[in-house]
N, C-alpha and C. Protein backbone atom coordinates (compact mmCIF):
# COMPACT_ATOMS: atom_id res chain seq x y z
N UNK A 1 28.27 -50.03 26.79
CA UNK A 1 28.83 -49.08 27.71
C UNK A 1 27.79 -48.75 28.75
N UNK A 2 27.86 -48.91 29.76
CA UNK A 2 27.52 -48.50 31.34
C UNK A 2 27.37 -46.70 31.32
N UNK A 3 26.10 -46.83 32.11
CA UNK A 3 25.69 -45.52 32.57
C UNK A 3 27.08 -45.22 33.73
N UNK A 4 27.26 -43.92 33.28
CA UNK A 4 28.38 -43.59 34.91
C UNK A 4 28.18 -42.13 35.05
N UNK A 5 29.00 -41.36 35.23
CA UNK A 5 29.29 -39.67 35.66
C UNK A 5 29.17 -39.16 34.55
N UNK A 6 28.72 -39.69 33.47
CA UNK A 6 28.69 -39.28 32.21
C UNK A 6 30.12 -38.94 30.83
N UNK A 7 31.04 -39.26 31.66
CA UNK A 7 32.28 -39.22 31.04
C UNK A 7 32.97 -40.42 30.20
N UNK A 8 33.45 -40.00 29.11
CA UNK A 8 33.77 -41.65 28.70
C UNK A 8 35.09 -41.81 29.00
N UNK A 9 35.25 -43.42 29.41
CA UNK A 9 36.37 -43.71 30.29
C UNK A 9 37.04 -44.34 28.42
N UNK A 10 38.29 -43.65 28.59
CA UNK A 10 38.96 -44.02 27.04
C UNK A 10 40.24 -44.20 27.78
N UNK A 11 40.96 -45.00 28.43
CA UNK A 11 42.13 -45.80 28.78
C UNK A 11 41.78 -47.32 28.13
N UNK A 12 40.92 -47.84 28.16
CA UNK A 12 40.92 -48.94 27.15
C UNK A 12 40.33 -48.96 26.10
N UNK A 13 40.05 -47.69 25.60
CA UNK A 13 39.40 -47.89 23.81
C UNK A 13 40.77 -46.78 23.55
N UNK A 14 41.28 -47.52 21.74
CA UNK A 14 41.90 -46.92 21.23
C UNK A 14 41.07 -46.88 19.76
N UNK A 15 39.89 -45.88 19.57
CA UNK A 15 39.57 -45.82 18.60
C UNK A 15 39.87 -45.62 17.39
N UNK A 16 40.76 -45.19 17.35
CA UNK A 16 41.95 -44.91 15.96
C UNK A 16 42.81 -45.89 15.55
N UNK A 17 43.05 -46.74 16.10
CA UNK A 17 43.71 -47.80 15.99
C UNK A 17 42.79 -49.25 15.81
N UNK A 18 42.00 -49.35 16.37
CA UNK A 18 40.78 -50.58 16.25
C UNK A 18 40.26 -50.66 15.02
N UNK A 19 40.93 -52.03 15.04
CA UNK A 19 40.07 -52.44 13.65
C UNK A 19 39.04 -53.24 13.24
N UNK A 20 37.94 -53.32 12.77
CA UNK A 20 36.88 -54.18 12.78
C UNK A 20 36.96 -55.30 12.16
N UNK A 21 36.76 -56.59 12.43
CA UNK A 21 36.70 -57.97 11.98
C UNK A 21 36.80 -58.21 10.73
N UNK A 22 36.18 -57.08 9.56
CA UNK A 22 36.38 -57.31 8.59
C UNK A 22 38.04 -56.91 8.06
N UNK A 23 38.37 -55.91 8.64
CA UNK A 23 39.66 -55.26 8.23
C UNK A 23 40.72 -55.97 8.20
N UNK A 24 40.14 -56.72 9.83
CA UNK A 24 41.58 -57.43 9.85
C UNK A 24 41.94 -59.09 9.18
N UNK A 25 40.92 -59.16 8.23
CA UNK A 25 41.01 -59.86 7.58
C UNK A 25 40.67 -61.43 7.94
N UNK A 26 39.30 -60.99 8.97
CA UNK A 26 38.49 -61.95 9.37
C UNK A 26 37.25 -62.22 8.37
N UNK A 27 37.15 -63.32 7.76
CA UNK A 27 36.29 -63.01 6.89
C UNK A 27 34.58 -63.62 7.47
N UNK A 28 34.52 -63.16 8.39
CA UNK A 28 33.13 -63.54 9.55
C UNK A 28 32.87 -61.88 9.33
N UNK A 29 31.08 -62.12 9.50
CA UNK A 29 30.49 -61.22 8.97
C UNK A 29 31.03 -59.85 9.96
N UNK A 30 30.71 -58.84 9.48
CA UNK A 30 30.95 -57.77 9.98
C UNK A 30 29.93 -57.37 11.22
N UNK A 31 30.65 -57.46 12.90
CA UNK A 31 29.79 -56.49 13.77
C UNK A 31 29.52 -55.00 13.91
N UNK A 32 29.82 -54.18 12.76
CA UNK A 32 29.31 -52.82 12.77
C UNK A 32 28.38 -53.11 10.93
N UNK A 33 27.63 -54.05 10.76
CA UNK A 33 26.91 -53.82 9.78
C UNK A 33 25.88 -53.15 10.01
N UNK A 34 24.98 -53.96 10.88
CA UNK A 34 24.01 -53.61 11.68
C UNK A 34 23.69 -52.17 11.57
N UNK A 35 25.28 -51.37 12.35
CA UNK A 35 25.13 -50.13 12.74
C UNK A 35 24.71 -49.08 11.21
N UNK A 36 25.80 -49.94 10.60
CA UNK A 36 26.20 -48.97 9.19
C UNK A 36 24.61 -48.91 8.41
N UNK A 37 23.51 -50.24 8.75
CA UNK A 37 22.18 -50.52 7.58
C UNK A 37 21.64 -49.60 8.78
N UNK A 38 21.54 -49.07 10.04
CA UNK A 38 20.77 -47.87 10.74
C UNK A 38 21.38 -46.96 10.08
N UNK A 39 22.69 -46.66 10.01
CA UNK A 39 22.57 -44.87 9.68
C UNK A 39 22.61 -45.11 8.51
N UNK A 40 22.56 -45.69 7.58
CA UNK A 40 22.02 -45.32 6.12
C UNK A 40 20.66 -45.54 6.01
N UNK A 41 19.90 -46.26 6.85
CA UNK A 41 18.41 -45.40 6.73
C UNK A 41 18.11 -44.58 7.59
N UNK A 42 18.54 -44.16 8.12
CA UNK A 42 18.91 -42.78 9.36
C UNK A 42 18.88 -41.84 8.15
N UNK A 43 20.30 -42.09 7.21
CA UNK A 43 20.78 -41.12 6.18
C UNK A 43 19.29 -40.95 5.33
N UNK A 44 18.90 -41.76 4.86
CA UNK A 44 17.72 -41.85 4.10
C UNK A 44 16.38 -41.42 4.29
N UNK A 45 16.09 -41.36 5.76
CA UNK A 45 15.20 -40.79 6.32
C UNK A 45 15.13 -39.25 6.55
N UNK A 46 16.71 -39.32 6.89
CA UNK A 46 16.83 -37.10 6.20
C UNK A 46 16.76 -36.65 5.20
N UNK A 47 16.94 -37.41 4.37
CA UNK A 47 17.17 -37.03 2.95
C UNK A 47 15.59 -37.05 2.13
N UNK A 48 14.68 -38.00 2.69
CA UNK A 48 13.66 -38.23 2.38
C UNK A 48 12.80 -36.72 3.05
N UNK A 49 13.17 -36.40 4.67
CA UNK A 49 12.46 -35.26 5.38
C UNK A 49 13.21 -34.45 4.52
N UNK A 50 14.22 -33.91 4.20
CA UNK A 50 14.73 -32.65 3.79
C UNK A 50 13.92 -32.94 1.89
N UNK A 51 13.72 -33.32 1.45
CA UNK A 51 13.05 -33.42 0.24
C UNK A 51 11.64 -33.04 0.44
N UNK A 52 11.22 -33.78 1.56
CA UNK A 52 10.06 -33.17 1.95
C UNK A 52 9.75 -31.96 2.33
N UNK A 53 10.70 -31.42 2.74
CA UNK A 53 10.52 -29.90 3.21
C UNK A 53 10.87 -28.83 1.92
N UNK A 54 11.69 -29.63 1.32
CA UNK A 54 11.77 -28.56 0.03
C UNK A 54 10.66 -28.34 -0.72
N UNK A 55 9.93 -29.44 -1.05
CA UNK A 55 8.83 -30.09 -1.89
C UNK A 55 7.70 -28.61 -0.89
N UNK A 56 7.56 -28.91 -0.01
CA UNK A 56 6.73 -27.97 1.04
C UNK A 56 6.79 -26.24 0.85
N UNK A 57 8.29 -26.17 0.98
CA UNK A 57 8.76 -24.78 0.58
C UNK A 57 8.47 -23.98 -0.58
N UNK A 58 8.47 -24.93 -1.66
CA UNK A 58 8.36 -25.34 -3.38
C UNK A 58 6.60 -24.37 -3.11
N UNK A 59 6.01 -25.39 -2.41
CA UNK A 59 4.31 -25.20 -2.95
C UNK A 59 4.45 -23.69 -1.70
N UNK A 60 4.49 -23.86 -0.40
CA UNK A 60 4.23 -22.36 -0.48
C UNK A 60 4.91 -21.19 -0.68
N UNK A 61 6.50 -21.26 -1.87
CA UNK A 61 6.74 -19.81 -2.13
C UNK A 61 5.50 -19.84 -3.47
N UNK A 62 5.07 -20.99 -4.19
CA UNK A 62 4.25 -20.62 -5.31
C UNK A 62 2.68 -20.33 -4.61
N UNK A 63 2.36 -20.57 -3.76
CA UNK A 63 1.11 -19.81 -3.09
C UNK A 63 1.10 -18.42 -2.92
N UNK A 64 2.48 -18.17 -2.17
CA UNK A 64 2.44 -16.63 -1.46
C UNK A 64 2.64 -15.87 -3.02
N UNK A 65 3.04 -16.27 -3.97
CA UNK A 65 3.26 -15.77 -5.35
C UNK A 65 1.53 -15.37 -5.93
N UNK A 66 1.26 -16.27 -5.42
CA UNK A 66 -0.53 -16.34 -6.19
C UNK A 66 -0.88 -15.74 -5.32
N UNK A 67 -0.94 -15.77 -3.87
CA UNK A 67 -1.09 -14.44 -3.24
C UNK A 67 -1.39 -13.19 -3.73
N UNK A 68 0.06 -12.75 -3.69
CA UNK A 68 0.15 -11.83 -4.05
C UNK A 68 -0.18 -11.02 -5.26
N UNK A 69 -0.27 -11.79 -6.35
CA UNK A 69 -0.99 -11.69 -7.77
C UNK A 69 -2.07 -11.73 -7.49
N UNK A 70 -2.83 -11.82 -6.97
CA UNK A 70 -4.16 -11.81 -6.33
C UNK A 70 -4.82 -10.62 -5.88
N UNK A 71 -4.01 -10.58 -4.75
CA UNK A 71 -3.94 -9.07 -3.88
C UNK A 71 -3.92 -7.98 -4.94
N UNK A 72 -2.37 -7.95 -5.44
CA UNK A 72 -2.61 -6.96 -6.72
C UNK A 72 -3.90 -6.96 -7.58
N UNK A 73 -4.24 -7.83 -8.02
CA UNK A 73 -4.88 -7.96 -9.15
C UNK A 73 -6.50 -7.14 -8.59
N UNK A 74 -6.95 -7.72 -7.56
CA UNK A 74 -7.49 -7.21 -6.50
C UNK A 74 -7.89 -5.92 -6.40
N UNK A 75 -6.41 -5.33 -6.04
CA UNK A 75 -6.27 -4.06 -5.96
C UNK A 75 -6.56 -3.02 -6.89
N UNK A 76 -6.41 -3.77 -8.17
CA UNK A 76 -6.49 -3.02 -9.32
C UNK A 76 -8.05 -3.16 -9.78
N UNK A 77 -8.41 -3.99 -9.48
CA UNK A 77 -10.15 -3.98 -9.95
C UNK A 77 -10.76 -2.89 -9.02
N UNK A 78 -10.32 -3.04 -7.79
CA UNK A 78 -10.64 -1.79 -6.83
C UNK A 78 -10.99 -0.23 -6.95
N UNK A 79 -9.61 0.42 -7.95
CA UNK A 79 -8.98 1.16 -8.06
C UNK A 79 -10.23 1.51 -9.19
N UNK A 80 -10.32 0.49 -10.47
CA UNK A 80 -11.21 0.29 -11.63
C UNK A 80 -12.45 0.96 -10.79
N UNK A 81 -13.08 0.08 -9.76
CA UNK A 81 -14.61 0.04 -9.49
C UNK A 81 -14.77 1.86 -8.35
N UNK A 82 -13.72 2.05 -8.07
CA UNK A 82 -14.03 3.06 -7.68
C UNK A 82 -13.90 4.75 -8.34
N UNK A 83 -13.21 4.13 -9.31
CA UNK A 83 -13.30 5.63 -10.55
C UNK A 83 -14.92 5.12 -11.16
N UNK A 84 -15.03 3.96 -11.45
CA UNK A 84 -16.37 4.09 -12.08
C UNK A 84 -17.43 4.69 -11.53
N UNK A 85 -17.51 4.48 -10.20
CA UNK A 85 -18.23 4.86 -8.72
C UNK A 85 -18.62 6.54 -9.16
N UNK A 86 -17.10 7.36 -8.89
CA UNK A 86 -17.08 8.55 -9.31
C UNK A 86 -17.27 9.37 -10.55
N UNK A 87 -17.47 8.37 -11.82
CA UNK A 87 -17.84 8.69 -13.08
C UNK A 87 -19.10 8.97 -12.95
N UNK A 88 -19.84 7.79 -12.48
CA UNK A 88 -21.41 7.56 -12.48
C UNK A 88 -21.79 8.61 -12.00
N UNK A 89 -21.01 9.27 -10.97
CA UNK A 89 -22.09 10.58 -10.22
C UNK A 89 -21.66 11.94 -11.08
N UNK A 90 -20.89 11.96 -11.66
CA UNK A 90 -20.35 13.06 -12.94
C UNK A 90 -21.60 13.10 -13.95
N UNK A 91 -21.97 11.82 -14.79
CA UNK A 91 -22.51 11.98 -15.48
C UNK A 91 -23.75 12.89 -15.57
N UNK A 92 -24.85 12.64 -14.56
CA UNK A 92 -25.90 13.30 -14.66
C UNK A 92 -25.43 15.02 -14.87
N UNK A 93 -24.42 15.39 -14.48
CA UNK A 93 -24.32 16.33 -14.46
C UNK A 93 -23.76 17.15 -15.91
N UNK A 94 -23.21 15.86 -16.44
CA UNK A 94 -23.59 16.53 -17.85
C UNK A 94 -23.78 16.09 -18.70
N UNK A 95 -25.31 15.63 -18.59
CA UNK A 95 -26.57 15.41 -18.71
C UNK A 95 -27.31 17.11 -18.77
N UNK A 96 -27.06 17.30 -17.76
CA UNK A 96 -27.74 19.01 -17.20
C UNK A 96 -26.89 19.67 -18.23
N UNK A 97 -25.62 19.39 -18.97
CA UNK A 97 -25.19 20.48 -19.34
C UNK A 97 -25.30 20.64 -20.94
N UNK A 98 -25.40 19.18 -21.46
CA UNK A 98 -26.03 18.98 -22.56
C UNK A 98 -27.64 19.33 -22.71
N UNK A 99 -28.24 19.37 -21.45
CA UNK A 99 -29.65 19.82 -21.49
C UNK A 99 -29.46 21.28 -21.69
N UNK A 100 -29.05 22.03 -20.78
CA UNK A 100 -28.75 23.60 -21.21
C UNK A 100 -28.51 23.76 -22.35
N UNK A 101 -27.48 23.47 -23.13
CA UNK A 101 -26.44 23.50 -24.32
C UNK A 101 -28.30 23.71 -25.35
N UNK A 102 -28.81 22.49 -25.26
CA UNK A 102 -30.19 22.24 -26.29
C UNK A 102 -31.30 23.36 -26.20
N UNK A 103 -31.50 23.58 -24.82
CA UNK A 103 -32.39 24.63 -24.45
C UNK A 103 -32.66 25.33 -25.86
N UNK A 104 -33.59 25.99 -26.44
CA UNK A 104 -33.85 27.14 -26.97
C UNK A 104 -33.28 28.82 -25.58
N UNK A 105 -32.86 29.64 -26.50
CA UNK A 105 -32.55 30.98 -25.92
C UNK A 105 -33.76 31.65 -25.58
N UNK A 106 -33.37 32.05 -24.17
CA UNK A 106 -34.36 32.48 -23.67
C UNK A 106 -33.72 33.69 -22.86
N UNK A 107 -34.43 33.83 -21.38
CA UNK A 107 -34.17 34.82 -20.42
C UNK A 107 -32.45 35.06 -20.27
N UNK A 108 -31.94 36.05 -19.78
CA UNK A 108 -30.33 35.44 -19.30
C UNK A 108 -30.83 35.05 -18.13
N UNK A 109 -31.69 35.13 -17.15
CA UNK A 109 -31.98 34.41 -15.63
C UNK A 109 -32.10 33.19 -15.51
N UNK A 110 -32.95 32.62 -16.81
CA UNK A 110 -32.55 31.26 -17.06
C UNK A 110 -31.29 30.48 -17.06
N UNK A 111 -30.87 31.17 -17.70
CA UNK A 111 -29.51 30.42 -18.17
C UNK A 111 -29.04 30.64 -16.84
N UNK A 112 -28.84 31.57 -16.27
CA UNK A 112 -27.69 31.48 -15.32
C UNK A 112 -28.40 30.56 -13.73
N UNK A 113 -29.63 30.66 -13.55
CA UNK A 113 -30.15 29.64 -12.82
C UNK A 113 -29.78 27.98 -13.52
N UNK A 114 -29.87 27.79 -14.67
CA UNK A 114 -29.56 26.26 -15.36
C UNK A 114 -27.85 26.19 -14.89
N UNK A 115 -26.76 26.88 -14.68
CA UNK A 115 -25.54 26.94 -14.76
C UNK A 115 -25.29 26.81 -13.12
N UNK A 116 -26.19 27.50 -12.15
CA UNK A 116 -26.16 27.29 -11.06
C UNK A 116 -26.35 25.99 -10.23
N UNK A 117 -27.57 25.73 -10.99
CA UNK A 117 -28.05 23.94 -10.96
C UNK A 117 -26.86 22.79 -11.14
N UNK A 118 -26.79 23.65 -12.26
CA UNK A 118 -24.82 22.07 -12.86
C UNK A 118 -23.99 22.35 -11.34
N UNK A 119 -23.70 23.96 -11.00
CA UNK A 119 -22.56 24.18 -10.01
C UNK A 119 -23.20 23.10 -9.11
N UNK A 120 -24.21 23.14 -8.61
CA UNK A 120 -24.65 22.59 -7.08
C UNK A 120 -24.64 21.26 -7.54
N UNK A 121 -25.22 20.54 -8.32
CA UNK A 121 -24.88 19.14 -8.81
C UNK A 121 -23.33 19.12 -8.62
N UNK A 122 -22.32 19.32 -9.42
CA UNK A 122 -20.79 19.27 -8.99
C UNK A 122 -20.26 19.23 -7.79
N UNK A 123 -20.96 20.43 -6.97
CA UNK A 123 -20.36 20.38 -5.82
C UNK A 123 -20.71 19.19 -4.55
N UNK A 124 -22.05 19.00 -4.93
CA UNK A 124 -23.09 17.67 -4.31
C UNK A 124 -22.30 16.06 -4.37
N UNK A 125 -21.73 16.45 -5.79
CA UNK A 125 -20.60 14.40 -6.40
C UNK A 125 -19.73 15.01 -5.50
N UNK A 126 -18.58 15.99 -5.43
CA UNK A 126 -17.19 16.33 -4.92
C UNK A 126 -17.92 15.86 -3.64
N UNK A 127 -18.76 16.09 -3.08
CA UNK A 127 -18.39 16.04 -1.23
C UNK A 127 -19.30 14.74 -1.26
N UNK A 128 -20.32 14.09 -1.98
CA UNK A 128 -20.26 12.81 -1.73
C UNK A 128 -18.74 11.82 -2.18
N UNK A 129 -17.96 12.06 -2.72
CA UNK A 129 -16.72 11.74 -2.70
C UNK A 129 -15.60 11.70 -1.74
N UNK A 130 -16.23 12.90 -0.83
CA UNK A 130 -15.35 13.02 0.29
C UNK A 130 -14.30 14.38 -0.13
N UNK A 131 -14.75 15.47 -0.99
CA UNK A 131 -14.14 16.31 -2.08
C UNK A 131 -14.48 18.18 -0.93
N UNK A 132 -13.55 18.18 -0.23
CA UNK A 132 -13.83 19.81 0.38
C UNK A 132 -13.12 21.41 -0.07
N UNK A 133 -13.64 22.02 -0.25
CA UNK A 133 -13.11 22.94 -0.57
C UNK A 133 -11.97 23.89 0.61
N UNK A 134 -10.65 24.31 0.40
CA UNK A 134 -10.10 24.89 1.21
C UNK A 134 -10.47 26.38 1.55
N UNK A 135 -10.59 26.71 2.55
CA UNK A 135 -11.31 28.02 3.05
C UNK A 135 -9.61 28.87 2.60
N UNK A 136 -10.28 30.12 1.95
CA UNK A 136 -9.50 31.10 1.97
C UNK A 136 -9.77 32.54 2.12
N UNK A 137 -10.51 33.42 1.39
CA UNK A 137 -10.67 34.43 1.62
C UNK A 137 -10.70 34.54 3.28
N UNK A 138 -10.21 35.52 3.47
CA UNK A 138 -10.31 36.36 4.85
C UNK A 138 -9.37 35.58 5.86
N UNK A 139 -8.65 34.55 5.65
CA UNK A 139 -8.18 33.49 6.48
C UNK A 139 -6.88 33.60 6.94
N UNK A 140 -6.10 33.84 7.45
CA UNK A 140 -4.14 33.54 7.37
C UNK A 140 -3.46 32.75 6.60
N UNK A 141 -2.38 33.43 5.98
CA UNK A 141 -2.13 32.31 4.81
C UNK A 141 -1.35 31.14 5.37
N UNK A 142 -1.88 30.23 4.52
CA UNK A 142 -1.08 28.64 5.43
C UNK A 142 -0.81 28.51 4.10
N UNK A 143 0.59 28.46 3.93
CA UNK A 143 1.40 27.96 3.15
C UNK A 143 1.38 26.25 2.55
N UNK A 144 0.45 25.71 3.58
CA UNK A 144 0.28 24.32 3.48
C UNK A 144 -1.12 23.65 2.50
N UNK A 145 -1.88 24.97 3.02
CA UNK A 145 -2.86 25.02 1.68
C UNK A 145 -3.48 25.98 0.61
N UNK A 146 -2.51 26.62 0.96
CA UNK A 146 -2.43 28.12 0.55
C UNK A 146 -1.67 28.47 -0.86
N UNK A 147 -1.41 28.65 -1.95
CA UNK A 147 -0.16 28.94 -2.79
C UNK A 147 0.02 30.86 -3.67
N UNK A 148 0.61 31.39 -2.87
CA UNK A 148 0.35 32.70 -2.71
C UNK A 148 0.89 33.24 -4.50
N UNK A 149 0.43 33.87 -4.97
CA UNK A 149 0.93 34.46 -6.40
C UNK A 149 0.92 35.78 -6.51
N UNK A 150 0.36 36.44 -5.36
CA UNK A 150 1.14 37.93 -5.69
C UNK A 150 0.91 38.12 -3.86
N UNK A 151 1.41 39.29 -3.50
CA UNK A 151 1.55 40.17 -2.24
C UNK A 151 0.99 41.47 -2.44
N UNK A 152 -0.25 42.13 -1.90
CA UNK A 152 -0.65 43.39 -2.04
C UNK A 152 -0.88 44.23 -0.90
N UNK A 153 -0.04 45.15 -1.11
CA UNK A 153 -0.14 46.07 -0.12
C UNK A 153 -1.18 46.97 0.05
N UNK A 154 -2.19 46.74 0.93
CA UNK A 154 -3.73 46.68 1.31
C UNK A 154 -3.76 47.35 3.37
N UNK A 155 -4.49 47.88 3.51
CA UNK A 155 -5.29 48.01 5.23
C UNK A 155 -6.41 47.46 4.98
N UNK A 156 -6.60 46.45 4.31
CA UNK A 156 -8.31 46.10 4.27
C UNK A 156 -8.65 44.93 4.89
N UNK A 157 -7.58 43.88 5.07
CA UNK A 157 -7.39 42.64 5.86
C UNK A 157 -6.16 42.82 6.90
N UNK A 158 -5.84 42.12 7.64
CA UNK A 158 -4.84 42.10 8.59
C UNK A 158 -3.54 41.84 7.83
N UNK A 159 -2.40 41.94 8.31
CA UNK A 159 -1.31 41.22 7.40
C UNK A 159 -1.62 39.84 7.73
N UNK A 160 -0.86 39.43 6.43
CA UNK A 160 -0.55 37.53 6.34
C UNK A 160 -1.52 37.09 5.78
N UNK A 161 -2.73 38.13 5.65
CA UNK A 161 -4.14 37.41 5.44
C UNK A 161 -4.77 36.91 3.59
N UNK A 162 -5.29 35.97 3.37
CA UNK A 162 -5.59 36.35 1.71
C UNK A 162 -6.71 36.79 1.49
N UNK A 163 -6.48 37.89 0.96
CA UNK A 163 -7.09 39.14 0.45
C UNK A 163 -8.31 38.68 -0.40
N UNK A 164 -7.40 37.92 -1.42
CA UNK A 164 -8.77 37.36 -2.80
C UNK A 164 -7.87 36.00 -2.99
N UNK A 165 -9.15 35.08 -3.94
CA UNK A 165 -8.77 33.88 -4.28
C UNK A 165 -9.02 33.58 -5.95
N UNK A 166 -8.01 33.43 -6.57
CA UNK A 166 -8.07 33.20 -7.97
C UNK A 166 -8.49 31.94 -8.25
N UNK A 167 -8.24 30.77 -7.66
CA UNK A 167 -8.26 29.59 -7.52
C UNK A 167 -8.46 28.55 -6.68
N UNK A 168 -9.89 27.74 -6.33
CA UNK A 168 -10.14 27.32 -5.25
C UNK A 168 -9.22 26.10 -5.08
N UNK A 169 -8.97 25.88 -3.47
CA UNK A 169 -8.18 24.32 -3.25
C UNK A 169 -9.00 23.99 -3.00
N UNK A 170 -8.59 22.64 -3.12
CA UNK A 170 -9.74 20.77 -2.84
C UNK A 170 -8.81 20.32 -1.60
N UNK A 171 -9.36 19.73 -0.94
CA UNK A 171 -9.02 18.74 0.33
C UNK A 171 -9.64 17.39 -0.19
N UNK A 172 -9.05 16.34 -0.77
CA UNK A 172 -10.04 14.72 -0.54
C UNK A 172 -9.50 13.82 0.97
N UNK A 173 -10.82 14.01 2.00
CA UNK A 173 -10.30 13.38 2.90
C UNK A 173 -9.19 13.48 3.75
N UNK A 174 -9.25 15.01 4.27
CA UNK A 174 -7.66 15.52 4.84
C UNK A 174 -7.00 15.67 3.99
N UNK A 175 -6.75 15.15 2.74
CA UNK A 175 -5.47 15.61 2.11
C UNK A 175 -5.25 16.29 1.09
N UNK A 176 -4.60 17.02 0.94
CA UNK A 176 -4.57 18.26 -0.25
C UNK A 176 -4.63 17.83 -1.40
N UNK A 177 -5.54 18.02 -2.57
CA UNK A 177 -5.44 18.08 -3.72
C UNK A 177 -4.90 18.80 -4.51
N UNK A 178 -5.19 19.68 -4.43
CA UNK A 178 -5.04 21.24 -4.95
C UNK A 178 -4.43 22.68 -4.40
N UNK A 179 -3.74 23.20 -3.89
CA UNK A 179 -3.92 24.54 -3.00
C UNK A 179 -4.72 25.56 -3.24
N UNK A 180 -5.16 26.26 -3.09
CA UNK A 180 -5.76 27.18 -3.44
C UNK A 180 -4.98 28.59 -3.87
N UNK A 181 -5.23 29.35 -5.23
CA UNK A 181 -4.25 30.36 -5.82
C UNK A 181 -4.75 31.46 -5.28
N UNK A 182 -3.78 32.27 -4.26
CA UNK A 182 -4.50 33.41 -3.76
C UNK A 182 -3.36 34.37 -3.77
N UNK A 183 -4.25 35.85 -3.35
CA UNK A 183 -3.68 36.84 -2.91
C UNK A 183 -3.14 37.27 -1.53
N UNK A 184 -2.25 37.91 -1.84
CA UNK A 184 -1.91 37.53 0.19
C UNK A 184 -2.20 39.49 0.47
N UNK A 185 -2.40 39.87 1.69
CA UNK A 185 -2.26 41.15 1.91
C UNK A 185 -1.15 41.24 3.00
N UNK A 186 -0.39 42.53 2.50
CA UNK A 186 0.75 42.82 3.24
C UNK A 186 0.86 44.42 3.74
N UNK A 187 0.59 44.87 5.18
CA UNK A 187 0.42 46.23 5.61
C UNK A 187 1.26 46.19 6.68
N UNK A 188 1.32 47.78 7.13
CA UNK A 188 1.60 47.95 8.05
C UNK A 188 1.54 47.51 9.61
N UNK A 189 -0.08 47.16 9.23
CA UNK A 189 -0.85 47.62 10.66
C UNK A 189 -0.71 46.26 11.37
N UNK A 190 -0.59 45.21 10.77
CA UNK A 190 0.08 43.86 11.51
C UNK A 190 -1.09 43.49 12.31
């Protein structure tokens, strides 16, 4: 067939009706063999790429699997190495408290200087941890880090303000640990 306008001229092909040499009971070899041994390795050559691509698919959903078991697994040694991190700096500290505990009795100034020592050790691991304490006394209560347990009617702070703190909050890194258990004051004088 001839290059033309690109249209196929079908007034002299009746493809539905044409029969090939073999059909019609010519027994001379067949002129669409040719065609038929291309598209069956045509056929064969997809079938071979689409096997191949499965085979492909096959190995990397089992990669991204090991991946990911990985990652996790990963993650979890992480998780491991960084509580240990934070153990290690605990310990010395009670170390100090088993040292007190042994002490022979002595002064009470002692003791309460040895108890002061543990506090400042504690507080020294918390903020190398990244561990802050939430400010309260004298402050406005923020409900956000705040957790109020009684209301006292007081002129000694402003209203809204907490009065006293039963219970300190922790911040790790911006984010709330703990709230802090306080008193709120509630007056007139606003």
């Amino acid at each position: 067939m001839g290059k033309g306008n690109g249209k196929t001229d079908t007034t002299n092909l009746d493809l539905e009706h044409e029969l090939t040499a073999g059909e019609a009971g010519n027994d001379t070899p067949n002129a669409q063999e040719p065609v038929r041994k291309s598209e069956i390795s045509e056929a064969e050559k997809l079938k071979a790429e689409r096997d191949a691509l499965l085979d492909r698919l096959a190995r990397l959903q089992a990669e991204f699997d090991n991946a990911r078991k990985r990652a996790a697994r990963e993650q979890q040694e992480f998780r491991e190495f960084a509580a240990s991190d934070a153990l290690k700096g605990v310990l010395p500290i009670l170390d100090s408290l088993e040292r007190a505990l042994k002490a022979p009795g002595g002064e009470a100034g002692d003791f309460r200087n040895g108890v002061e020592l543990i506090y400042r050790q504690f507080q020294d691991v918390l903020q190398k941890q990244g561990v802050q304490p939430v400010a309260a006394v004298g402050q406005p209560f923020d409900p956000r880090v705040h957790e109020a347990v009684e209301m006292v009617d007081t002129d000694e702070v402003p209203d809204h303000h907490v009065l006293d703190e039963f219970q300190r909050g922790y911040k790790y890194k911006d984010r709330l640990l703990r709230p802090a258990m306080v008193r709120v004051a509630r007056n007139s004088r606003g």
